[in-house]
Protein backbone atom coordinates (compact mmCIF):
# COMPACT_ATOMS: atom_id res chain seq x y z
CA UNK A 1 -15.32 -21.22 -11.51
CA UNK A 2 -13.74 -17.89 -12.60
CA UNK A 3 -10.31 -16.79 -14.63
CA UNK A 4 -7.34 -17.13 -12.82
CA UNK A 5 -4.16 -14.77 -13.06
CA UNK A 6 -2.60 -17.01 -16.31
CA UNK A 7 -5.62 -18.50 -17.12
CA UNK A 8 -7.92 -16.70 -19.93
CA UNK A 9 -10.96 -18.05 -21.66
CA UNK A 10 -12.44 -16.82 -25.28
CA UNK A 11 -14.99 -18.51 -27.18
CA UNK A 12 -13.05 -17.94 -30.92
CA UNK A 13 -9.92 -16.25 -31.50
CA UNK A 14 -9.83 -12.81 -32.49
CA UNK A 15 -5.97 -10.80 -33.65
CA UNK A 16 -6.78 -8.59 -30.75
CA UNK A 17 -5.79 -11.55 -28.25
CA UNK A 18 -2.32 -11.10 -29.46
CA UNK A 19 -2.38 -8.57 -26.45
CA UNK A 20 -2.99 -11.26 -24.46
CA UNK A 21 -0.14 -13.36 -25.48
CA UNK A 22 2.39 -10.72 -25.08
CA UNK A 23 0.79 -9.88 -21.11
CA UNK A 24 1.43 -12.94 -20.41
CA UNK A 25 4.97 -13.41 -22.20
CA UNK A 26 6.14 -10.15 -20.18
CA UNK A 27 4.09 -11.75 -16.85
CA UNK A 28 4.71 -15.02 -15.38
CA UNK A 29 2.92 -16.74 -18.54
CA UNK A 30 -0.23 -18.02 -18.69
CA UNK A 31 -2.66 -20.06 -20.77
CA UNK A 32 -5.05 -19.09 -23.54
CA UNK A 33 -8.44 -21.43 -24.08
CA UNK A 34 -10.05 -20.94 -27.65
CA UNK A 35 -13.30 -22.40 -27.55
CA UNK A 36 -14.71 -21.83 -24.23
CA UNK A 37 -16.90 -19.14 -22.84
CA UNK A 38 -16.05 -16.69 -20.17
CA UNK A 39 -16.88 -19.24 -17.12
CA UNK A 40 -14.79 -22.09 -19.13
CA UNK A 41 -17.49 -24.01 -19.96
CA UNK A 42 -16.56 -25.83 -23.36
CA UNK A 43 -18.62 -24.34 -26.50
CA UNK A 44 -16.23 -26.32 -29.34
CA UNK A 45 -14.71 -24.91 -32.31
CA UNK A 46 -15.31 -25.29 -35.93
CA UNK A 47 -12.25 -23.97 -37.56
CA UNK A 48 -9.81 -25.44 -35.09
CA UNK A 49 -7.91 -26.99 -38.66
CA UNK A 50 -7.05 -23.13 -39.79
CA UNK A 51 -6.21 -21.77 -36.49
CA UNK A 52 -3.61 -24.26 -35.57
CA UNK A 53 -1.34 -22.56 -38.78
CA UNK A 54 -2.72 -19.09 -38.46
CA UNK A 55 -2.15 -18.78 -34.41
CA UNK A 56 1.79 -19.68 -33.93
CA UNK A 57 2.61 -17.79 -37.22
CA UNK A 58 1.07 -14.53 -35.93
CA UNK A 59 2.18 -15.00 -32.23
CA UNK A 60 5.81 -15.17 -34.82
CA UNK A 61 5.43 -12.52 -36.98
CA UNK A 62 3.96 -10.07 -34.55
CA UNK A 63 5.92 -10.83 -31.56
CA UNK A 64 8.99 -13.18 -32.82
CA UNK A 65 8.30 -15.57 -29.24
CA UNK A 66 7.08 -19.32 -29.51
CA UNK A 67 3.85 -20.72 -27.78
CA UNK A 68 2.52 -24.06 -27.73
CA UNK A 69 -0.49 -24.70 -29.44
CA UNK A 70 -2.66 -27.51 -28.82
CA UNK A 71 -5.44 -29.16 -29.67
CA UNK A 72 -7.81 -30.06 -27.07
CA UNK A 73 -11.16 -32.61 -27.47
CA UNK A 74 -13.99 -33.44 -24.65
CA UNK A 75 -17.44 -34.68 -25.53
CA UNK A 76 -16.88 -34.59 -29.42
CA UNK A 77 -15.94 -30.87 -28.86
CA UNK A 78 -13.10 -29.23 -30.17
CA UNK A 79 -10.80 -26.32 -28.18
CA UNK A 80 -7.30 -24.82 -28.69
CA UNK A 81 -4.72 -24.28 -25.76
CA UNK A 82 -1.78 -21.80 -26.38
CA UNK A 83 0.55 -21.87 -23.37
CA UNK A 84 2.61 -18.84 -23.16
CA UNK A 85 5.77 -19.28 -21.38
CA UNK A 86 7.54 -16.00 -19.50
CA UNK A 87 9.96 -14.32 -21.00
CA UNK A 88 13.07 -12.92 -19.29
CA UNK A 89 13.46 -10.34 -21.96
CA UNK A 90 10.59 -7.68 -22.88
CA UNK A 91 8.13 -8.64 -25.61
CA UNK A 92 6.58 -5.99 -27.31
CA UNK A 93 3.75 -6.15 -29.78
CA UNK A 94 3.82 -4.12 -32.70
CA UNK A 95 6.13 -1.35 -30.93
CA UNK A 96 3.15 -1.73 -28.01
CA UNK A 97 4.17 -3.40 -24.71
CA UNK A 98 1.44 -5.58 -22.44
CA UNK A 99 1.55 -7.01 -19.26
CA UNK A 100 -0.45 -9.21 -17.43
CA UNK A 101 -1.41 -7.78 -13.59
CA UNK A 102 -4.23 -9.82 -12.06
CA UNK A 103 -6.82 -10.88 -14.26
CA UNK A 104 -6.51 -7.80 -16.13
CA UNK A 105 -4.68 -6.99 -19.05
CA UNK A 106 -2.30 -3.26 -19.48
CA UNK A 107 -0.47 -1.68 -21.26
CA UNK A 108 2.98 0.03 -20.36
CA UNK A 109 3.62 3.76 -21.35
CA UNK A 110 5.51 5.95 -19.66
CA UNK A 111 6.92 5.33 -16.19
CA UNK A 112 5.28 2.15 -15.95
CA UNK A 113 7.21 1.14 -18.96
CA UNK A 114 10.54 2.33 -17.87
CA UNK A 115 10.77 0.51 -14.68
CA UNK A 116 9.47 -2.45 -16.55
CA UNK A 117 12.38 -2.25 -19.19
CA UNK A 118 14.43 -1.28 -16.37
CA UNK A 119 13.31 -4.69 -14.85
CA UNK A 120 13.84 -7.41 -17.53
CA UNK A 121 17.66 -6.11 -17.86
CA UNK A 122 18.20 -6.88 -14.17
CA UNK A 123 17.70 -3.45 -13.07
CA UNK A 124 15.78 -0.87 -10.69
CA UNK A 125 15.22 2.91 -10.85
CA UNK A 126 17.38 3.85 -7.98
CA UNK A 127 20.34 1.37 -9.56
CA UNK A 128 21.21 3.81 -12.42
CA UNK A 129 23.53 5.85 -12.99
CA UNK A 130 22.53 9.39 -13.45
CA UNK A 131 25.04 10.90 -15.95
CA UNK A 132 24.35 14.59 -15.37
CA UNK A 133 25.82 14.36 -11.31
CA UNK A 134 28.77 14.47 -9.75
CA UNK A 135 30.02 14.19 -6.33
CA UNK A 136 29.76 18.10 -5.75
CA UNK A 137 25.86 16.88 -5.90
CA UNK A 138 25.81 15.48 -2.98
CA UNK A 139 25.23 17.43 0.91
CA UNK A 140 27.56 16.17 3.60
CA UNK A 141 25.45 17.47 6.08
CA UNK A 142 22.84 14.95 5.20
CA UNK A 143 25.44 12.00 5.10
CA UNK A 144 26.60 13.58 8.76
CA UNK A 145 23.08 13.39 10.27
CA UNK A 146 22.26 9.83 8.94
CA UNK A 147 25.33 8.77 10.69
CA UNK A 148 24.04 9.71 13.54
CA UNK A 149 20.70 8.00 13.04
CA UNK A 150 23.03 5.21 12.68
CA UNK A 151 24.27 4.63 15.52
CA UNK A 152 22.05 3.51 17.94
CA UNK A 153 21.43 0.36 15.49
CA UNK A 154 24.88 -0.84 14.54
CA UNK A 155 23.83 -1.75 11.27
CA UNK A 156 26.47 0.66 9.46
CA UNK A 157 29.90 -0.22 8.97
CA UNK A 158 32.55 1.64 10.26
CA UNK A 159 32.57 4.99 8.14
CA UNK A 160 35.41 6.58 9.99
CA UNK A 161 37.88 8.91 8.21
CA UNK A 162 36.16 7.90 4.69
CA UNK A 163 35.84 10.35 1.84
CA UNK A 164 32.29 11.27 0.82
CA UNK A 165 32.96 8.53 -2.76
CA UNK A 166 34.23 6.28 0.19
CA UNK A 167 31.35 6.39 2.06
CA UNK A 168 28.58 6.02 -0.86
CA UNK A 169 31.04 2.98 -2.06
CA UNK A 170 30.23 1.44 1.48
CA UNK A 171 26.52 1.89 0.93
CA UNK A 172 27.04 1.00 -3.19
CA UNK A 173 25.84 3.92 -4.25
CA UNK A 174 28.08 4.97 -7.08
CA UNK A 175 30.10 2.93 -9.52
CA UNK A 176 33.88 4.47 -9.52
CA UNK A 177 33.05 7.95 -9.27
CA UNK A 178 29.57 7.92 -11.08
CA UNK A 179 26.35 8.51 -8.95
CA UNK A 180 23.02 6.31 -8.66
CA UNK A 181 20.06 7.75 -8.14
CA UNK A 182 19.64 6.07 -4.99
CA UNK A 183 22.09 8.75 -3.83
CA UNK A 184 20.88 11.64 -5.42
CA UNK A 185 17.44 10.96 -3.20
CA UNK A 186 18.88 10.34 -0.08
CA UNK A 187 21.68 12.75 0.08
CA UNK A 188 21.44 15.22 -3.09
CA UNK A 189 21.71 18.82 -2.46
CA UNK A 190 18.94 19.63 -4.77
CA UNK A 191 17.29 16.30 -6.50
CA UNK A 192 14.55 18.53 -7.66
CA UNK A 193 17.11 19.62 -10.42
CA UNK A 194 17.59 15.91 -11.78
CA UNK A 195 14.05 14.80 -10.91
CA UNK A 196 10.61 16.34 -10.72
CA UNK A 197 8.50 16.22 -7.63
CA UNK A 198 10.78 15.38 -4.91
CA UNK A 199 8.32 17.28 -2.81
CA UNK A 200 5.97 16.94 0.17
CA UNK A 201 3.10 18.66 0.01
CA UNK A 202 0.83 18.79 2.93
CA UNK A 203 -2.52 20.66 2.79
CA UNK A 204 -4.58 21.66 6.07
CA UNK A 205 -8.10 21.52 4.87
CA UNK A 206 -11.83 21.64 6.40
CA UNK A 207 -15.06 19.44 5.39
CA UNK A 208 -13.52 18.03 2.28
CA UNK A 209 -10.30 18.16 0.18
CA UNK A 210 -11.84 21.81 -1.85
CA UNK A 211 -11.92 23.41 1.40
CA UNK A 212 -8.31 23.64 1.54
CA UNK A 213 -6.95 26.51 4.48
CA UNK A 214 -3.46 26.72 4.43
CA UNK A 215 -0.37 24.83 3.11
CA UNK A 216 3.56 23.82 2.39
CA UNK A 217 5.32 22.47 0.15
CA UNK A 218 9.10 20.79 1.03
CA UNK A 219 11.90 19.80 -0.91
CA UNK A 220 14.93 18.11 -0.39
CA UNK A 221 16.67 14.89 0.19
CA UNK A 222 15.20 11.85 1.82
CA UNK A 223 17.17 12.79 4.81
CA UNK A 224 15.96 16.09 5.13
CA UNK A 225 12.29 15.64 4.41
CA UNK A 226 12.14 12.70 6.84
CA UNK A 227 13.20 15.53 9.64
CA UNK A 228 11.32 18.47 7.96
CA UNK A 229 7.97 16.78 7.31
CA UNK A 230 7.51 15.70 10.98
CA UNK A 231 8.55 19.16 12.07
CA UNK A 232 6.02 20.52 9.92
CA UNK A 233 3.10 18.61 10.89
CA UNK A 234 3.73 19.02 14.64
CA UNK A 235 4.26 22.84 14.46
CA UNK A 236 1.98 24.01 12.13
CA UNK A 237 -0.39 21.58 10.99
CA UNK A 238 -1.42 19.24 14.18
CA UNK A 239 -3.08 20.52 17.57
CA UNK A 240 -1.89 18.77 20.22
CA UNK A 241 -4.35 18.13 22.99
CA UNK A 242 -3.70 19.22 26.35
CA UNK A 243 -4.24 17.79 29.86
CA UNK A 244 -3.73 19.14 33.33
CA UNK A 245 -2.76 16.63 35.64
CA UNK A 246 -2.20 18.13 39.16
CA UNK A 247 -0.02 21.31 38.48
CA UNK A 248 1.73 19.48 35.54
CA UNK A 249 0.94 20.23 31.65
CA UNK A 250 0.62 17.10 30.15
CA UNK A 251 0.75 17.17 26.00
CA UNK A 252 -0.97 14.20 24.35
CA UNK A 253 0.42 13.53 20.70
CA UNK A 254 -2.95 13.99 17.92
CA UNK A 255 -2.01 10.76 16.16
CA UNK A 256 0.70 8.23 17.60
CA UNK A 257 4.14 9.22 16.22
CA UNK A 258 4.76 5.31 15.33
CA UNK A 259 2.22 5.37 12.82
CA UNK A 260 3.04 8.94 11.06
CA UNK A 261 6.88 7.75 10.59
CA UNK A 262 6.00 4.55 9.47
CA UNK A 263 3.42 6.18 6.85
CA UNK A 264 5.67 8.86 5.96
CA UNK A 265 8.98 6.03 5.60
CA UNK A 266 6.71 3.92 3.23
CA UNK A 267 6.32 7.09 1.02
CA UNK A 268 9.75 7.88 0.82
CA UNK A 269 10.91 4.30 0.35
CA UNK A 270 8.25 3.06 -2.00
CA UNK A 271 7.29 5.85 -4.11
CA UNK A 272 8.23 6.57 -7.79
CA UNK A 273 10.04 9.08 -8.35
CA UNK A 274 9.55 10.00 -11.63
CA UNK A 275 5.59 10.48 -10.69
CA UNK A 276 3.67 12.77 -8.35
CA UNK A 277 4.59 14.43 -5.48
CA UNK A 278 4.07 12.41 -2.13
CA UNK A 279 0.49 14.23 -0.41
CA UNK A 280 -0.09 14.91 3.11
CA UNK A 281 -3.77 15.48 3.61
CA UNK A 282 -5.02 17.15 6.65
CA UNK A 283 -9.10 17.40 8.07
CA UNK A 284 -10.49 17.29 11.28
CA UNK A 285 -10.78 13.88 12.05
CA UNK A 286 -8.42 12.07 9.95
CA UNK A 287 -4.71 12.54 8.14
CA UNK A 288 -3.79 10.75 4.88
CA UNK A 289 -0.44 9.83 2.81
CA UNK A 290 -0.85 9.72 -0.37
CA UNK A 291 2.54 8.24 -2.70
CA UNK A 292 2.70 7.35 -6.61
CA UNK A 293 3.12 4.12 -7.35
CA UNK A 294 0.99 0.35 -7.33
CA UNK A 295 1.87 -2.72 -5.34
CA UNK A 296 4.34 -5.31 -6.85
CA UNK A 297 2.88 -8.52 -8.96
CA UNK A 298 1.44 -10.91 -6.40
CA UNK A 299 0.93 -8.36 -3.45
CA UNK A 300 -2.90 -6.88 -2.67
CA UNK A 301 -4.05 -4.57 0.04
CA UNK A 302 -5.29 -7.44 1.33
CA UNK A 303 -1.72 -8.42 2.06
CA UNK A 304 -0.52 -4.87 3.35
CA UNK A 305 -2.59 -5.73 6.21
CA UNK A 306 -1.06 -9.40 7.23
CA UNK A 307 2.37 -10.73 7.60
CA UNK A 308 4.13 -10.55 4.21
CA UNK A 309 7.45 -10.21 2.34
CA UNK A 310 9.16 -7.11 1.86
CA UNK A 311 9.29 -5.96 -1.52
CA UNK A 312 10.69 -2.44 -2.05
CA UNK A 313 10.26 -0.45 -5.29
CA UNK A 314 13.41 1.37 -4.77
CA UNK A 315 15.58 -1.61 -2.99
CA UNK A 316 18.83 0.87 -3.00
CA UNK A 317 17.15 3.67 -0.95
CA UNK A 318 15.16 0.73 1.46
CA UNK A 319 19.04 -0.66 1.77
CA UNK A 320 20.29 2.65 3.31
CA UNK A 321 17.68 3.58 5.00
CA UNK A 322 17.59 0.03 6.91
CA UNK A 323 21.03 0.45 8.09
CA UNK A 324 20.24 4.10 9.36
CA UNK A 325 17.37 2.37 11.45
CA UNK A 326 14.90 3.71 9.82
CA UNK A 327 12.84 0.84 8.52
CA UNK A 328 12.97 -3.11 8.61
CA UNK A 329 13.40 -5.64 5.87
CA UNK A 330 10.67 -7.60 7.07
CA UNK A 331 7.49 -5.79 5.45
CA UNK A 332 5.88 -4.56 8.70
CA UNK A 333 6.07 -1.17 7.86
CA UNK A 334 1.75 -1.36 7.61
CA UNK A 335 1.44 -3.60 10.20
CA UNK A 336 3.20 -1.24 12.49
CA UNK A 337 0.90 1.33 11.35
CA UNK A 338 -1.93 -0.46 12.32
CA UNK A 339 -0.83 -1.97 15.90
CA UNK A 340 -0.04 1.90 16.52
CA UNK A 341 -3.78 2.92 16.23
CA UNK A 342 -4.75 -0.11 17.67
CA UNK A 343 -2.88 0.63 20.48
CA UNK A 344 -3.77 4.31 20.94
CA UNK A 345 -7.17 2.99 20.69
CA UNK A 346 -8.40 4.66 17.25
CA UNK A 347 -10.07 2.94 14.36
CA UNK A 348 -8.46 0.68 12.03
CA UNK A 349 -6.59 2.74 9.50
CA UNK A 350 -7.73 2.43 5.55
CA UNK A 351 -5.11 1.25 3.21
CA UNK A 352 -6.21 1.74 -0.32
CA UNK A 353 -5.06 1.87 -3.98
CA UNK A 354 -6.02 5.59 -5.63
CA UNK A 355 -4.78 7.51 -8.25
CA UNK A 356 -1.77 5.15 -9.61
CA UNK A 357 -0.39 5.07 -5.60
CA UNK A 358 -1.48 3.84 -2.44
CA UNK A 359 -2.89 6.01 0.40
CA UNK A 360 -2.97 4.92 4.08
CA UNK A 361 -5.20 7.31 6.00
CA UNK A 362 -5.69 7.39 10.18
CA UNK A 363 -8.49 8.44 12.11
CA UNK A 364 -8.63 10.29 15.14
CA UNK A 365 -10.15 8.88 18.27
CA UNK A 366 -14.20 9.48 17.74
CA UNK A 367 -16.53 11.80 19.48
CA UNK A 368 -17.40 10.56 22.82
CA UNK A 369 -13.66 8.94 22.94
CA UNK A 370 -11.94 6.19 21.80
CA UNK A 371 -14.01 2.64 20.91
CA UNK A 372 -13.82 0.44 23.63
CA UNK A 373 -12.15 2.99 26.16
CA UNK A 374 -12.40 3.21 29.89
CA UNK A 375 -15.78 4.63 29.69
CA UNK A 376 -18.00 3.10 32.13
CA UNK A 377 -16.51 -0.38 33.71
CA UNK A 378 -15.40 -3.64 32.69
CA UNK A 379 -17.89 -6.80 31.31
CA UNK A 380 -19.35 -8.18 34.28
CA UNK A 381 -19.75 -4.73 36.21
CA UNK A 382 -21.74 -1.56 35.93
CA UNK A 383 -21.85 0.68 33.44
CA UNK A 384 -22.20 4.21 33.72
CA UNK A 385 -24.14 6.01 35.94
CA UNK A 386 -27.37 3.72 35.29
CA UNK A 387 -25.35 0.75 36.89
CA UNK A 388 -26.56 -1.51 34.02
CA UNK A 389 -25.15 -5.14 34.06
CA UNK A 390 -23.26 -6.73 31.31
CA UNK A 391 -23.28 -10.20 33.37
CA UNK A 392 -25.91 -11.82 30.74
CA UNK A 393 -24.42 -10.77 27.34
CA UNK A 394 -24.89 -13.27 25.14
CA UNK A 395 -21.61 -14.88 22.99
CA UNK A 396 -23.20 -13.47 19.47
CA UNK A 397 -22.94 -10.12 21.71
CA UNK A 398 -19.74 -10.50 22.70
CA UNK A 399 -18.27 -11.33 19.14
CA UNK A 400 -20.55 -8.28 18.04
CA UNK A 401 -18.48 -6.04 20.64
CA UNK A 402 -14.91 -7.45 19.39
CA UNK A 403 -15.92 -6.95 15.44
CA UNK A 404 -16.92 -2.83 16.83
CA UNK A 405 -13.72 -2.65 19.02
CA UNK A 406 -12.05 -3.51 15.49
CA UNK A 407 -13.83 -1.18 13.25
CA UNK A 408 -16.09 1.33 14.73
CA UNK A 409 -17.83 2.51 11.50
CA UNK A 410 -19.03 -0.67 9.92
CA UNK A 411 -22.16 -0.88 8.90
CA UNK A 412 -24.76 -2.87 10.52
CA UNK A 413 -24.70 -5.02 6.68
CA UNK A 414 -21.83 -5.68 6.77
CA UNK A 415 -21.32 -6.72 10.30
CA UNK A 416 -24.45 -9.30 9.52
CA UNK A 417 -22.26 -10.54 6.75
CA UNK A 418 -19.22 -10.71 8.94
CA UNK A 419 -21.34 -12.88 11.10
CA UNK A 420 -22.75 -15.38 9.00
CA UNK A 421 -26.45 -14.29 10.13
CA UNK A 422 -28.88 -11.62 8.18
CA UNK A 423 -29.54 -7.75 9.53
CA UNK A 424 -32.77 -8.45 10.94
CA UNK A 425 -30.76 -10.36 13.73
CA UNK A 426 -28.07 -8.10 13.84
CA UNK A 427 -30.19 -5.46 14.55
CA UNK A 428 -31.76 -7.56 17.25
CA UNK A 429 -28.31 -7.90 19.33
CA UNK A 430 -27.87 -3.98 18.63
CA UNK A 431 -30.87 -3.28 20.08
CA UNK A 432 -30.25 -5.54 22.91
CA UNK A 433 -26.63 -4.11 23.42
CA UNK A 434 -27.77 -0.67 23.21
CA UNK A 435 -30.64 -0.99 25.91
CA UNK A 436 -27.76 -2.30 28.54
CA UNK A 437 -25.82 0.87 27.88
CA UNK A 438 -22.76 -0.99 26.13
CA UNK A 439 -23.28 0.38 22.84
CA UNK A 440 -24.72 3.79 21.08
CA UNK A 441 -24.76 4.60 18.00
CA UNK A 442 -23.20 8.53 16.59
CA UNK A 443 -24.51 9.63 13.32
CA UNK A 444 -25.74 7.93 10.16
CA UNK A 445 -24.73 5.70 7.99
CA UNK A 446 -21.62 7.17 7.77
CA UNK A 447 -21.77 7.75 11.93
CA UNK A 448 -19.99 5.68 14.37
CA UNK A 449 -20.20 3.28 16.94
CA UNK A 450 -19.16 4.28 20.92
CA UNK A 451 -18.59 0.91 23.06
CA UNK A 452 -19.14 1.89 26.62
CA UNK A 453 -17.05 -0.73 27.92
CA UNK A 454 -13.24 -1.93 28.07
CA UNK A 455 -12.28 -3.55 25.54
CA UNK A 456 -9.65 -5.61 27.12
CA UNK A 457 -12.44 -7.15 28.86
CA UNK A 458 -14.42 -8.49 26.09
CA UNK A 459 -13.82 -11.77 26.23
């Protein structure tokens, strides 16, 4: 048994848990335990008498909330609950503000705190006003090309023969003649001069990220950089193969195109823009996205990966930009990403939490080509130029072959752990795989795996 999100053990109560309280108040509430240890095992208290007046009057005086405090007894042992409800208004302690996330307790400064005040008044960042613009602000060419994106979904109503406050009132983006900053982002002339880092920066480097060989940096609107960044990447920053078929030059795209909007959309849409700029990395064999800002309460990276809800930082700009076409409301911006390599036949991309923001990063296809390619012939049939069989692979073979075709630079470890059985026997059905010619090996532990067989025939 382990804490839960709202659930927090202590063996005796210490002021400092008043942090505690007030993460939970500004959470989704929670419960505190005095009196067991940290695997809630029950360890009793003696001066349960005292703490039931001292504990509500300083969750009062420090905080001004209620709790409930009871008084808990199993096996002649003594133990304190205080529930801590949520609170729809922000609680701060001593001047501080906390906030439950996880099983971890934080606390808010700076833009973490704003959209959190921003949130408990009914609020988002994009929703507000920004005093300082006025319609002059804003770039009709950008309004003019999103129209056009428009179109081809339907999803716009009919903007004909509006004004430019007209058309922003369609797409609530001002109240009377007053700006958001929704609209400042998506259409603003220059929203670098109301907001820092509404940049793209993307860096061409070599073996690692100090090796760094060339690079821009953009700035604009939403609208623009959407256009720009691709521009940039396929002109200057991507090599695109190229293959002669007959007499005709055939141009292969580096990375599928489905994937690098999607990444580049979820940047845009999700990022805070009060933080960072949004960072393109470029190497060799792999291209990152890198965008300030941490997942919503109650979503993981776990969850980026799977069907889930859609839950925009900046629900304003994800409004407009759904009716231009540009995303969904359905939260499959990731999952797109990932069908697109899976379809292109390149490893599963990584989706991870770094540096305040989350970074989704796509590899190319590996040396030797692309796991579980048309290299070699079908399960059943030869394979290569050896003619080696595949008719007696075994089933813990097979599921070895679909775990590879999934992620071709796991480790043997964990692809014992995957299957249930230890690396000794892993290494066993590698060995066996490898002597039929299905499977070799590239490089060390951080190498690769090749599958020398289709993967649509693994089954």
């Amino acid at each position: 048994m382990s804490e839960r999100q709202n659930i927090e053990w202590k063996q005796s109560w210490h002021d400092d848990y008043l942090k505690w309280v007030c993460g939970f108040a500004n959470a989704v509430g929670g419960t505190i335990h005095i009196g067991k240890d940290d695997k809630g095992n029950l360890v009793g208290l003696s001066d349960y008498q005292k703490l039931l007046e001292d504990i509500p009057n300083k969750i009062r005086n420090a905080m001004g909330i209620i709790c409930d405090i009871n008084l808990l007894e199993s096996s002649g042992k003594k133990s304190i609950e205080i529930k801590v409800n949520p609170y729809s208004v922000p609680v701060s302690l001593r001047g501080r503000y906390y906030y439950r996330s996880g099983s971890a307790k934080m606390e808010l400064t700076g833009m973490e705190l704003n959209e959190f005040l921003l949130k408990k008044a009914g609020k988002t960042w994009d929703d507000v006003i920004e005093a300082g613009a006025s319609i002059a602000d804003i770039d009709k060419q950008s309004i003019k090309t999103f129209i056009e994106d428009s179109k081809l979904q339907a999803r716009l109503p009919d903007t004909s023969g509006l004004s430019t406050v007209q058309f922003l009132d369609k797409l609530r983006l001002v109240e009377g003649d007053k700006l958001k900053r929704a609209a400042i982002i998506l259409f603003g002339k220059d929203p670098g001069r109301f907001y820092p880092n509404i940049t793209v920066k993307i860096g061409r480097f070599g073996s690692d990220s100090s090796d760094l060989k060339f690079q821009e940096v953009l700035d604009g609107n939403l609208i623009y950089l959407l256009n720009e960044v691709q521009v940039q990447l396929n002109y200057k920053f991507l090599t695109r193969p190229v293959e002669f078929v007959g007499m005709h030059r055939v141009e292969k795209d580096e990375y599928p195109v489905a994937a690098l909007r999607e990444m580049l959309l979820n940047a845009l849409v999700h990022k805070s823009y009060m933080g960072a700029a949004i960072q393109i990395r470029i190497f060799d064999n792999k291209l990152s996205i890198w965008n300030e800002g941490l997942l919503p309460q109650g979503l993981d990276i776990d969850s980026l990966k799977s069907e889930h809800n859609s839950r925009p930082r900046n629900p304003k700009i994800a409004d407009v930009c759904f009716k231009a076409g540009y995303i969904d409301t359905w939260g499959r911006g990731t999952l797109k990403i990932i069908n697109a390599c899976k379809e292109s036949q390149l490893p599963e991309p990584e989706i991870i939490e770094k540096d305040g923001g989350i970074q989704v990063t796509i590899f190319k296809v590996p040396e030797g080509g692309p796991i579980g390619g048309p290299i070699g012939g079908p399960i059943g049939g030869p394979i290569g130029e050896g003619g080696n069989s595949t008719d007696e692979l075994t089933d813990r073979q097979r599921e070895i072959l679909e775990i590879i075709i999934g992620n071709n630079k796991i480790s043997k470890r964990k692809l014992a752990k995957q299957l249930g059985i230890n690396v000794s026997a892993a290494q066993g059905h590698i060995d066996a795989l490898k002597e039929r010619g299905v499977l070799e090996r590239k490089g060390g532990t951080r190498g690769f795996w090749i599958l020398k067989v289709n993967q649509s025939k693994v089954d």
